[in-house]
C-alpha atoms as a PDB file:
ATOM      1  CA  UNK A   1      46.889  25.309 -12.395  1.00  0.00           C
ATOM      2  CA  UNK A   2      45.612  22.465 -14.375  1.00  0.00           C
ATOM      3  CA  UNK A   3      43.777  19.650 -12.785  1.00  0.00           C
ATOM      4  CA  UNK A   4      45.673  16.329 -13.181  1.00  0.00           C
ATOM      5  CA  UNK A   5      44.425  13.817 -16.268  1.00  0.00           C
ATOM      6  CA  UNK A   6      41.927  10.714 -14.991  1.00  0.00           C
ATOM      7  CA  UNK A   7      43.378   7.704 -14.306  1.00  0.00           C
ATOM      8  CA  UNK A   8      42.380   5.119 -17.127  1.00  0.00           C
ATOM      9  CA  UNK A   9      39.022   3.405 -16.719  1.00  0.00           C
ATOM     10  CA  UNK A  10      39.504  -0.127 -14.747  1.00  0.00           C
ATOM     11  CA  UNK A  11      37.612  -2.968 -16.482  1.00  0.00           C
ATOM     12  CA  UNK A  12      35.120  -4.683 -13.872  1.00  0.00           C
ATOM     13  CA  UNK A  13      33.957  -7.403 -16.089  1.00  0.00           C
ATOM     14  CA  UNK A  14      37.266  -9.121 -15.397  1.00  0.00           C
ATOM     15  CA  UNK A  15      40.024 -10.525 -12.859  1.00  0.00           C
ATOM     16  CA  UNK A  16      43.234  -7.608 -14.804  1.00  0.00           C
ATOM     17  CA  UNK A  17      42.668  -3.983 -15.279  1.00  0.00           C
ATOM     18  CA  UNK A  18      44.823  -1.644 -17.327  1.00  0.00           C
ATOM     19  CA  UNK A  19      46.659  -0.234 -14.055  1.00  0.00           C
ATOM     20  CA  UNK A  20      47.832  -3.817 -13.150  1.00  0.00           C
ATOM     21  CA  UNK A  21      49.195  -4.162 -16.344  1.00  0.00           C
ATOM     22  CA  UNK A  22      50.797  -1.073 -16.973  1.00  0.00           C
ATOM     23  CA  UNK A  23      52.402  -1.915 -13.114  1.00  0.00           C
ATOM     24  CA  UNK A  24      53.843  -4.944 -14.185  1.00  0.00           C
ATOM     25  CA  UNK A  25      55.096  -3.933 -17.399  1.00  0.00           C
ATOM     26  CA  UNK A  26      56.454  -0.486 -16.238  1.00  0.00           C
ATOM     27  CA  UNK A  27      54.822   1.581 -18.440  1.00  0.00           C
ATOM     28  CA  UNK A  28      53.685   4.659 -17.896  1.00  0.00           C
ATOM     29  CA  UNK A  29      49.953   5.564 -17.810  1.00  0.00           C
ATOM     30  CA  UNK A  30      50.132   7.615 -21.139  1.00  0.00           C
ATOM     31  CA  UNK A  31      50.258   4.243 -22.397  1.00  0.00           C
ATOM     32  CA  UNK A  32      46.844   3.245 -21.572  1.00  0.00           C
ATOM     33  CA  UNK A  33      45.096   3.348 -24.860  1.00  0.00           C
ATOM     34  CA  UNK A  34      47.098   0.589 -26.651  1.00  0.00           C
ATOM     35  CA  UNK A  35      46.532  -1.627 -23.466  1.00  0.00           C
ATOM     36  CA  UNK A  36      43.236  -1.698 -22.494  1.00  0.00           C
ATOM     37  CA  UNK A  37      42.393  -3.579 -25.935  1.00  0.00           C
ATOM     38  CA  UNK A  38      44.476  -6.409 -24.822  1.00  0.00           C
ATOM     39  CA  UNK A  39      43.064  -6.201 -20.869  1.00  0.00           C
ATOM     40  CA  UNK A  40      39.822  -6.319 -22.305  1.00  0.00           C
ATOM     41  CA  UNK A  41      40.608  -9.299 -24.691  1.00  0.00           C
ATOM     42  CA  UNK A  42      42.322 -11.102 -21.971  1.00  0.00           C
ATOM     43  CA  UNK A  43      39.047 -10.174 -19.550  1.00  0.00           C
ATOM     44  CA  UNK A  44      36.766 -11.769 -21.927  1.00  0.00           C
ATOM     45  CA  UNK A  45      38.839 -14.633 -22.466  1.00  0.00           C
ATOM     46  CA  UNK A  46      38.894 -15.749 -19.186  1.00  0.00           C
ATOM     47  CA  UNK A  47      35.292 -14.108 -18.052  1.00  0.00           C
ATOM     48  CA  UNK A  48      33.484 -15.766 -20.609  1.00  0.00           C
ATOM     49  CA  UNK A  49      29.594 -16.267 -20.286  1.00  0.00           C
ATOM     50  CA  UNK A  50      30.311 -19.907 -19.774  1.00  0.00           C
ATOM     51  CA  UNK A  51      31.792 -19.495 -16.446  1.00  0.00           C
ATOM     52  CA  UNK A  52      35.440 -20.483 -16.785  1.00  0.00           C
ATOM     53  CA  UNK A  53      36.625 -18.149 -14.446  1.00  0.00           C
ATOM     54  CA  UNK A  54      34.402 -16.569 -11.971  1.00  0.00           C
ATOM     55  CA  UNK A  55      34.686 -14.275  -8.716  1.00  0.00           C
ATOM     56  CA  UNK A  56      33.561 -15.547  -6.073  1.00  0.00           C
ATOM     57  CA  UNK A  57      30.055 -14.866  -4.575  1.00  0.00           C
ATOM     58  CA  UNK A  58      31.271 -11.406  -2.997  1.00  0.00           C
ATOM     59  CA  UNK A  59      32.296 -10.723  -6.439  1.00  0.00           C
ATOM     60  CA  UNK A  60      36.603 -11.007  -5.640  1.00  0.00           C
ATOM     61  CA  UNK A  61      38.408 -12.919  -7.713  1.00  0.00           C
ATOM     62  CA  UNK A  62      40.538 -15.332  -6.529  1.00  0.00           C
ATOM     63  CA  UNK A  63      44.627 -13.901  -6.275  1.00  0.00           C
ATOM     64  CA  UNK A  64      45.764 -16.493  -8.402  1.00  0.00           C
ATOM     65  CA  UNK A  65      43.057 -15.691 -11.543  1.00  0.00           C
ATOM     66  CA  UNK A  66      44.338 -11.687 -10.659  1.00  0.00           C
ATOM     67  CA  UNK A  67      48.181 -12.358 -11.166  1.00  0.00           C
ATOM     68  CA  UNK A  68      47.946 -14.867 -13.807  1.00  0.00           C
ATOM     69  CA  UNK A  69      44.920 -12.244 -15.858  1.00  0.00           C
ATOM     70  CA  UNK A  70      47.877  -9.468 -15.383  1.00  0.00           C
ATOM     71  CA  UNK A  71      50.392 -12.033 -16.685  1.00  0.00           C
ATOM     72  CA  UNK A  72      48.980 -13.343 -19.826  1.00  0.00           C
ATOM     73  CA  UNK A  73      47.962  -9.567 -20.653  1.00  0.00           C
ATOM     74  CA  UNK A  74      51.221  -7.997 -20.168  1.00  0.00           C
ATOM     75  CA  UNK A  75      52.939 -11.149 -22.430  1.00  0.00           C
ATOM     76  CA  UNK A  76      49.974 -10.624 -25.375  1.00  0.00           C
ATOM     77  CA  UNK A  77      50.776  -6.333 -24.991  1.00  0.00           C
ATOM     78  CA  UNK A  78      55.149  -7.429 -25.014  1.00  0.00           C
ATOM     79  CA  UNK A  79      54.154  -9.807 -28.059  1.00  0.00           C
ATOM     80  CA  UNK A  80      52.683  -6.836 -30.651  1.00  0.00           C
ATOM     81  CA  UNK A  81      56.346  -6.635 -31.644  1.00  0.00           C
ATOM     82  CA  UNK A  82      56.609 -10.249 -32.201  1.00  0.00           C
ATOM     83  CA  UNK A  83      54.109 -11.246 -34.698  1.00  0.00           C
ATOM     84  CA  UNK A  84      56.351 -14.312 -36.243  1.00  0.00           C
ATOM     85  CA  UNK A  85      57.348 -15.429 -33.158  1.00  0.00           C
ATOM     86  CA  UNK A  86      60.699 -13.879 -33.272  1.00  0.00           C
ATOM     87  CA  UNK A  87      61.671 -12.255 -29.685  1.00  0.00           C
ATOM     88  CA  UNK A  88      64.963 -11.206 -30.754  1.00  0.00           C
ATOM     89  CA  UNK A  89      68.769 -11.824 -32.551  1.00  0.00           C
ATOM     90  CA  UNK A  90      71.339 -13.560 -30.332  1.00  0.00           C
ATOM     91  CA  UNK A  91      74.609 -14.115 -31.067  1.00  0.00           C
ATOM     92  CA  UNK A  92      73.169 -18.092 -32.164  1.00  0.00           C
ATOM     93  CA  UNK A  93      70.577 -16.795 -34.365  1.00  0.00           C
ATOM     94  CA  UNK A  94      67.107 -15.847 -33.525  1.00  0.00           C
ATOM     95  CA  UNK A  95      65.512 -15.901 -30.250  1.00  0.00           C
ATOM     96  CA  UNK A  96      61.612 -17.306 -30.419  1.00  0.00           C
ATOM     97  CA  UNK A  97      58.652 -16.316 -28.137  1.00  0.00           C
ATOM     98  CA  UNK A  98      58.068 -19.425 -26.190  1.00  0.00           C
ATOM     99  CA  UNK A  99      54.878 -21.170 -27.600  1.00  0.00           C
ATOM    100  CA  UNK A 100      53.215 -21.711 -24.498  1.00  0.00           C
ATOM    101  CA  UNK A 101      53.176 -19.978 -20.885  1.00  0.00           C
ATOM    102  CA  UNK A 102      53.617 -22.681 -18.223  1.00  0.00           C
ATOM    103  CA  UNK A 103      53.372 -20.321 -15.331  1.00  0.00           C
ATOM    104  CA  UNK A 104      49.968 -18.782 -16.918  1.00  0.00           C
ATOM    105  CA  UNK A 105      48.764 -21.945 -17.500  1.00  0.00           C
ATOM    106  CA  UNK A 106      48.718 -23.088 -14.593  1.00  0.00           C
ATOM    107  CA  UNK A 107      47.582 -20.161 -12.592  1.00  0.00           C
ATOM    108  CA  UNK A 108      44.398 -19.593 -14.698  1.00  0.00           C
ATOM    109  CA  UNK A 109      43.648 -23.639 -15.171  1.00  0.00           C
ATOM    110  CA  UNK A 110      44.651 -24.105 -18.613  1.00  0.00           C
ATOM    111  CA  UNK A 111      46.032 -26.629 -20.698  1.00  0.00           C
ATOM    112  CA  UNK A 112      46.862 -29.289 -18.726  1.00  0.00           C
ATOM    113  CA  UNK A 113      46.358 -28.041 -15.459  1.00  0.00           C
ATOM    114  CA  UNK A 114      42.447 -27.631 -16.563  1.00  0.00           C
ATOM    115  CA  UNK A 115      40.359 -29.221 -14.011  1.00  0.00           C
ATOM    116  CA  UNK A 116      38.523 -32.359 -14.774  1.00  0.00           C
ATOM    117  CA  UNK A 117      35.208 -31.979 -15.803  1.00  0.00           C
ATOM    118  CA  UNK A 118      32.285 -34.711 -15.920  1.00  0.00           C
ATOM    119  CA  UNK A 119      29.652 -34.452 -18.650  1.00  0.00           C
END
């Protein structure tokens, strides 16, 4: 009997993990390798040494930095395919990627829903 594989490494240094977005996308795990890069991207995006997004002091992030992490990752892994912008062909013409995430935007504070800051 063989032993069962090892489920992919979960990144720590950020609020998404590979397992999250393979869940949300409904992917299997096999597909692991092509997205961790883009969990790791997104990870250091929002992580960065500046402090945009941090856990708090027991080192949980907040729900909404989770979800919204998960989100942007699984639309930058769905977007490999779409390099030009173009989603798909409709019966109208061509379908476009929308330029901006609303929903993303404002669960991780960007754009402007961005809190004020003085100085």
């Amino acid at each position: 009997m063989t032993e069962p594989a090892p489920p992919p490494p979960v990144e720590e240094d950020g609020p998404t993990s590979t397992p999250r977005v393979l869940g949300m996308l409904g992917l299997p795990d096999a597909s692991a390798d092509q997205v961790a890069p883009v969990v790791a991207a997104v990870n250091a995006l929002v992580a960065a040494p500046a402090g945009w997004l941090t856990p708090d002091a027991a080192g949980v992030w907040a729900p909404h930095h989770v979800h919204g992490a998960t989100m942007l990752a699984a639309r930058l892994f769905r977007r490999r395919h779409s390099p030009a912008g173009v989603e798909t062909f409709g019966a109208e013409g061509a379908v476009y990627v929308q330029r901006n995430d609303p929903d993303v935007a404002m669960l991780l504070g960007l754009g402007a829903y961005a809190r004020p800051v003085v100085g």
